[in-house]
N, C-alpha and C. Protein backbone atom coordinates (compact mmCIF):
# COMPACT_ATOMS: atom_id res chain seq x y z
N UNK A 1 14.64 13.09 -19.29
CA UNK A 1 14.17 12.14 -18.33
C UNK A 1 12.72 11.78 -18.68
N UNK A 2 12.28 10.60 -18.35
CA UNK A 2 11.08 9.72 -19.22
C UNK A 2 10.31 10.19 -17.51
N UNK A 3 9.16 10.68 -17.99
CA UNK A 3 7.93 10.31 -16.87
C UNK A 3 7.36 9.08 -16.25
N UNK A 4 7.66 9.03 -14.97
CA UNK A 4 7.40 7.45 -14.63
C UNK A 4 5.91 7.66 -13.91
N UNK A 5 5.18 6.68 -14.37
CA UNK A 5 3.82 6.49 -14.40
C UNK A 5 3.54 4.84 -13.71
N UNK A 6 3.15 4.84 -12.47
CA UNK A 6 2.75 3.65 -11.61
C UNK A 6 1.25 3.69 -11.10
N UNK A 7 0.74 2.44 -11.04
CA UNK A 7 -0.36 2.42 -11.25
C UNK A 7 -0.78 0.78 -9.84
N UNK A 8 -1.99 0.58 -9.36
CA UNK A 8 -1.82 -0.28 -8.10
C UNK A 8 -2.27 -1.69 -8.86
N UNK A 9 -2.30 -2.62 -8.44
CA UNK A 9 -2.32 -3.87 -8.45
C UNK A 9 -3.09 -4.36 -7.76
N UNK A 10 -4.18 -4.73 -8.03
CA UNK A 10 -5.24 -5.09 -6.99
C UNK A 10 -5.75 -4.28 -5.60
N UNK A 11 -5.98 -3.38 -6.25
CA UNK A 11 -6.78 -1.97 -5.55
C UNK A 11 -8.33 -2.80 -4.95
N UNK A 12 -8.46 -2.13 -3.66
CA UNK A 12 -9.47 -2.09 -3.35
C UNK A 12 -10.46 -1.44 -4.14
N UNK A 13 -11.76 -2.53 -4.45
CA UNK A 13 -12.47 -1.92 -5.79
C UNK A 13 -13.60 -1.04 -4.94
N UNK A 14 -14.46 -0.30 -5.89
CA UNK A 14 -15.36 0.32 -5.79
C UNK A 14 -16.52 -0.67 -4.69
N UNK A 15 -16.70 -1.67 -5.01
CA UNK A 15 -17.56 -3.14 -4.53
C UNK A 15 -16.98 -2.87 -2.72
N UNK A 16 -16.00 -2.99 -2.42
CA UNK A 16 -15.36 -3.03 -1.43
C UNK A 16 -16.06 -1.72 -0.36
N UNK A 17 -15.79 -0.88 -0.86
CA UNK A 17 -16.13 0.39 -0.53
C UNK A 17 -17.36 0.67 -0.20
N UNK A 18 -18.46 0.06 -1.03
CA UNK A 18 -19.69 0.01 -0.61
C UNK A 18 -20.32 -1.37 -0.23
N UNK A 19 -19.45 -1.78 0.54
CA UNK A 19 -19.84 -2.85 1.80
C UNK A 19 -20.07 -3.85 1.73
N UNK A 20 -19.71 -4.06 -0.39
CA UNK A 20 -19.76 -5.98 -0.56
C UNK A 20 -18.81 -6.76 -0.64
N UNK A 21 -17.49 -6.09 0.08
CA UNK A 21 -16.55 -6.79 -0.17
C UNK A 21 -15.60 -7.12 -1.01
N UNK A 22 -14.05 -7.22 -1.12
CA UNK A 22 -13.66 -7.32 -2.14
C UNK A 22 -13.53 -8.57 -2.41
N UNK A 23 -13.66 -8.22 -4.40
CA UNK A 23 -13.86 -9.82 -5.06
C UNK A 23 -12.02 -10.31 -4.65
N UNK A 24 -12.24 -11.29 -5.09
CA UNK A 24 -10.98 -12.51 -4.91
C UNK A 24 -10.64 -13.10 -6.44
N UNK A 25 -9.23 -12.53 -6.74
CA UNK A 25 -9.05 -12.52 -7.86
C UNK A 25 -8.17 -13.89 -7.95
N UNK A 26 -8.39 -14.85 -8.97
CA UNK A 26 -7.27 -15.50 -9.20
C UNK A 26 -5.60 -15.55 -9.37
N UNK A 27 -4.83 -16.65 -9.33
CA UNK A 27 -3.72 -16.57 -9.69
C UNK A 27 -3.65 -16.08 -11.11
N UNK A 28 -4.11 -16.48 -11.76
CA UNK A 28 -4.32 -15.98 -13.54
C UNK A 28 -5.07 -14.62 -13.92
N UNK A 29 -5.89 -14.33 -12.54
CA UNK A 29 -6.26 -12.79 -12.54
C UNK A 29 -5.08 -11.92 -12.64
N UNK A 30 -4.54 -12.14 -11.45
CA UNK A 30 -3.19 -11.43 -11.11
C UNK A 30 -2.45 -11.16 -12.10
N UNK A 31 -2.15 -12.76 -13.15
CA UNK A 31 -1.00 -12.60 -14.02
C UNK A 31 -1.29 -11.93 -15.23
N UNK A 32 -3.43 -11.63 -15.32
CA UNK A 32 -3.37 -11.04 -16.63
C UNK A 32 -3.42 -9.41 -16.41
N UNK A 33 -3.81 -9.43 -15.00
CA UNK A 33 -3.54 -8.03 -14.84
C UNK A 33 -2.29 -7.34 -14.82
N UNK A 34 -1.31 -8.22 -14.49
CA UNK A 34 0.36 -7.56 -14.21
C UNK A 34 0.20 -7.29 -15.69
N UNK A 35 0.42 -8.23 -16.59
CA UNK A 35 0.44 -8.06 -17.97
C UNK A 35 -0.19 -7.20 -18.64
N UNK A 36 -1.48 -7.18 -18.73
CA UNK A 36 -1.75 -5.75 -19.46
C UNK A 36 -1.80 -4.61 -18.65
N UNK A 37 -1.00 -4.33 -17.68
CA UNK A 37 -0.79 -2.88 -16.87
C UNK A 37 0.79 -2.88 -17.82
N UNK A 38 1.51 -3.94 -17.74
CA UNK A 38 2.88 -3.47 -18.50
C UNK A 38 2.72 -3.23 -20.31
N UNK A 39 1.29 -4.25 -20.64
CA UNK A 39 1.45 -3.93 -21.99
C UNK A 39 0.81 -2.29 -22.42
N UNK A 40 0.31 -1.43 -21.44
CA UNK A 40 -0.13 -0.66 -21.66
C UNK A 40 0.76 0.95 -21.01
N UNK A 41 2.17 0.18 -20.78
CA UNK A 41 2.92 1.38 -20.85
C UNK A 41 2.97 2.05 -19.59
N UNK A 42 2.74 1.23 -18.59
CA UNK A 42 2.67 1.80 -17.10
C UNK A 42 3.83 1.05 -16.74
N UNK A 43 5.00 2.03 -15.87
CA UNK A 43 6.01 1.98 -15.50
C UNK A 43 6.61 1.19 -14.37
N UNK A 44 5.42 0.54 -13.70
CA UNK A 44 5.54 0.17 -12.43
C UNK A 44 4.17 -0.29 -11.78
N UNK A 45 3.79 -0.78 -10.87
CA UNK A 45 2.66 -1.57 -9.89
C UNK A 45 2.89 -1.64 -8.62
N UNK A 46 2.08 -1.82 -7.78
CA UNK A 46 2.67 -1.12 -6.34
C UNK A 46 1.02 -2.04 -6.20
N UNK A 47 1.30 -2.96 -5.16
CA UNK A 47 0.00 -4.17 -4.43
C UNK A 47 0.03 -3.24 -2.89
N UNK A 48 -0.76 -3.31 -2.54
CA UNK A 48 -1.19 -2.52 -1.27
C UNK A 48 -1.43 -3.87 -0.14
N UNK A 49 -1.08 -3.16 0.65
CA UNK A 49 -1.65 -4.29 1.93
C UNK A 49 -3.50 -3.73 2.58
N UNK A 50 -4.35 -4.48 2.01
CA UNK A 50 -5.48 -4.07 2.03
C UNK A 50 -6.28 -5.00 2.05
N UNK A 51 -6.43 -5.91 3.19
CA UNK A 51 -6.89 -6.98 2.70
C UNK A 51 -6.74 -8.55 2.66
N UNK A 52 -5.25 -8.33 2.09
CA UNK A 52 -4.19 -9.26 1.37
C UNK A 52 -2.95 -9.57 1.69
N UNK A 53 -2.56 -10.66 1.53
CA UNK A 53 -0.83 -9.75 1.74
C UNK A 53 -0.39 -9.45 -0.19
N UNK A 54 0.23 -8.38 0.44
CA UNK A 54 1.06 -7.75 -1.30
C UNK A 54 2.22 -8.36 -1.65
N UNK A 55 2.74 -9.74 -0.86
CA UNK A 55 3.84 -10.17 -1.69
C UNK A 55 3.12 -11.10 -2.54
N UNK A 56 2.00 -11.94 -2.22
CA UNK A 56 1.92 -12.82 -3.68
C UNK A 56 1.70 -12.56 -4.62
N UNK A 57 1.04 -11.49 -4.93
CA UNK A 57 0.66 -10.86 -5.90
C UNK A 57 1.56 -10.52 -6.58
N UNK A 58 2.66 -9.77 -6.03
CA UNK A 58 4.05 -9.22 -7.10
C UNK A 58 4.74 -10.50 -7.55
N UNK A 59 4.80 -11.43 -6.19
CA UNK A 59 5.54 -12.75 -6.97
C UNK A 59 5.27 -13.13 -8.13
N UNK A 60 3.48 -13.06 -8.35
CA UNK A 60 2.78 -13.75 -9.56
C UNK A 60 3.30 -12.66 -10.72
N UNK A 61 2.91 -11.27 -10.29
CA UNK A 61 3.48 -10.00 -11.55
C UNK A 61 5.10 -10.60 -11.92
N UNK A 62 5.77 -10.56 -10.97
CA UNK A 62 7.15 -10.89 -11.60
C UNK A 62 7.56 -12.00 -12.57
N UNK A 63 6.25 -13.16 -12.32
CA UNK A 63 6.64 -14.34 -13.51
C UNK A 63 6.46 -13.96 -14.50
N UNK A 64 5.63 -12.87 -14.76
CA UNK A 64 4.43 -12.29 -16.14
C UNK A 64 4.57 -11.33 -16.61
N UNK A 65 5.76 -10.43 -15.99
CA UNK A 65 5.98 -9.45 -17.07
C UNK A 65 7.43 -9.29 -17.15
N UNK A 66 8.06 -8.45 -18.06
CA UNK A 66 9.17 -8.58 -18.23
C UNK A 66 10.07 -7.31 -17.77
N UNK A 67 9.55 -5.97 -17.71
CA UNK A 67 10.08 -4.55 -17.44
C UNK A 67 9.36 -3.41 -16.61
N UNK A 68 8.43 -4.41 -16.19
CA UNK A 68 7.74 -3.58 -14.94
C UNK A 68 8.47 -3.48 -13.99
N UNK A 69 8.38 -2.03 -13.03
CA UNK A 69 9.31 -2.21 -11.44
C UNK A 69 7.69 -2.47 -10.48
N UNK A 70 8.06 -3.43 -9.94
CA UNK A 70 6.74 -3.52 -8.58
C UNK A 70 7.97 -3.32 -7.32
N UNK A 71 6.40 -2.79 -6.34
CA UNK A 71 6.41 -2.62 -5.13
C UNK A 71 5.42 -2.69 -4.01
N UNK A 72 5.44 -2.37 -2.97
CA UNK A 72 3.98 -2.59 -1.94
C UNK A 72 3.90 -1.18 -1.88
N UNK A 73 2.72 -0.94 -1.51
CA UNK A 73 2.36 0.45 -0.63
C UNK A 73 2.68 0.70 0.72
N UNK A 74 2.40 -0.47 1.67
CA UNK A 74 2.61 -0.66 2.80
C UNK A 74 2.60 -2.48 2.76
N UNK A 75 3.42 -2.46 3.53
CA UNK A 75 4.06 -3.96 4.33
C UNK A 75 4.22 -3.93 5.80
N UNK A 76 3.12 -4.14 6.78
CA UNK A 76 3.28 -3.98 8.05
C UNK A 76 3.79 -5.73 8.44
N UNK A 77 4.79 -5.70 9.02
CA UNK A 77 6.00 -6.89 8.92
C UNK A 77 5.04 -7.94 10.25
N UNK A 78 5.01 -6.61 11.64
CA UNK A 78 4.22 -7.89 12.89
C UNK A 78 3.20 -6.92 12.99
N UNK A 79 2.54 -6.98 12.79
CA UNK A 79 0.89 -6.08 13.03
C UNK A 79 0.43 -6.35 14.21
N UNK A 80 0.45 -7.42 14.63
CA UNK A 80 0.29 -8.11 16.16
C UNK A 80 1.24 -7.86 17.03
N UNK A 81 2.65 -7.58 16.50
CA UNK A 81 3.38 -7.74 17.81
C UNK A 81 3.31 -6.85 18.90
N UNK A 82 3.86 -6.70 19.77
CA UNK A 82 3.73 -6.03 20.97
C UNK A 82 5.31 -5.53 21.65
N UNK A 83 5.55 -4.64 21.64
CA UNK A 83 7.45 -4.52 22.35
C UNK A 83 7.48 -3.89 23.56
């Protein structure tokens, strides 16, 4: 069995953390990052809800790579709602 090795997708950066905010990456950010996370042998990507929402981001990974598995970390569906 092969070791599966996943790695995040637009992580909250270091910048963020110390109170300047996170940068705002392009559509072509996204797609060069999906890409060299798969050309470098990482098994998978996982976009976090941090921020952002984590489906565009995988949408953009999915045009751009070919054998990566993506996923979210968290997907809170109604964050607002109330029951």
């Amino acid at each position: 069995m092969a070791f599966k090795v996943e790695t995040g997708l637009l992580n909250p950066d270091t910048a963020q953390y110390a109170g300047k905010g996170q940068a705002k990456p392009t559509l072509a950010d996204i797609a060069a990052a999906a890409r060299a996370t798969e050309a470098l042998g990482f098994d998978g990507v996982c976009a976090p809800e941090a921020g952002h929402d984590p489906f565009l981001p995988l949408t953009i990974a999915a045009e751009h790579t070919e054998r990566i598995h993506l996923g979210t970390n968290v997907a809170i569906a109604f964050p607002g709602a109330r029951w």
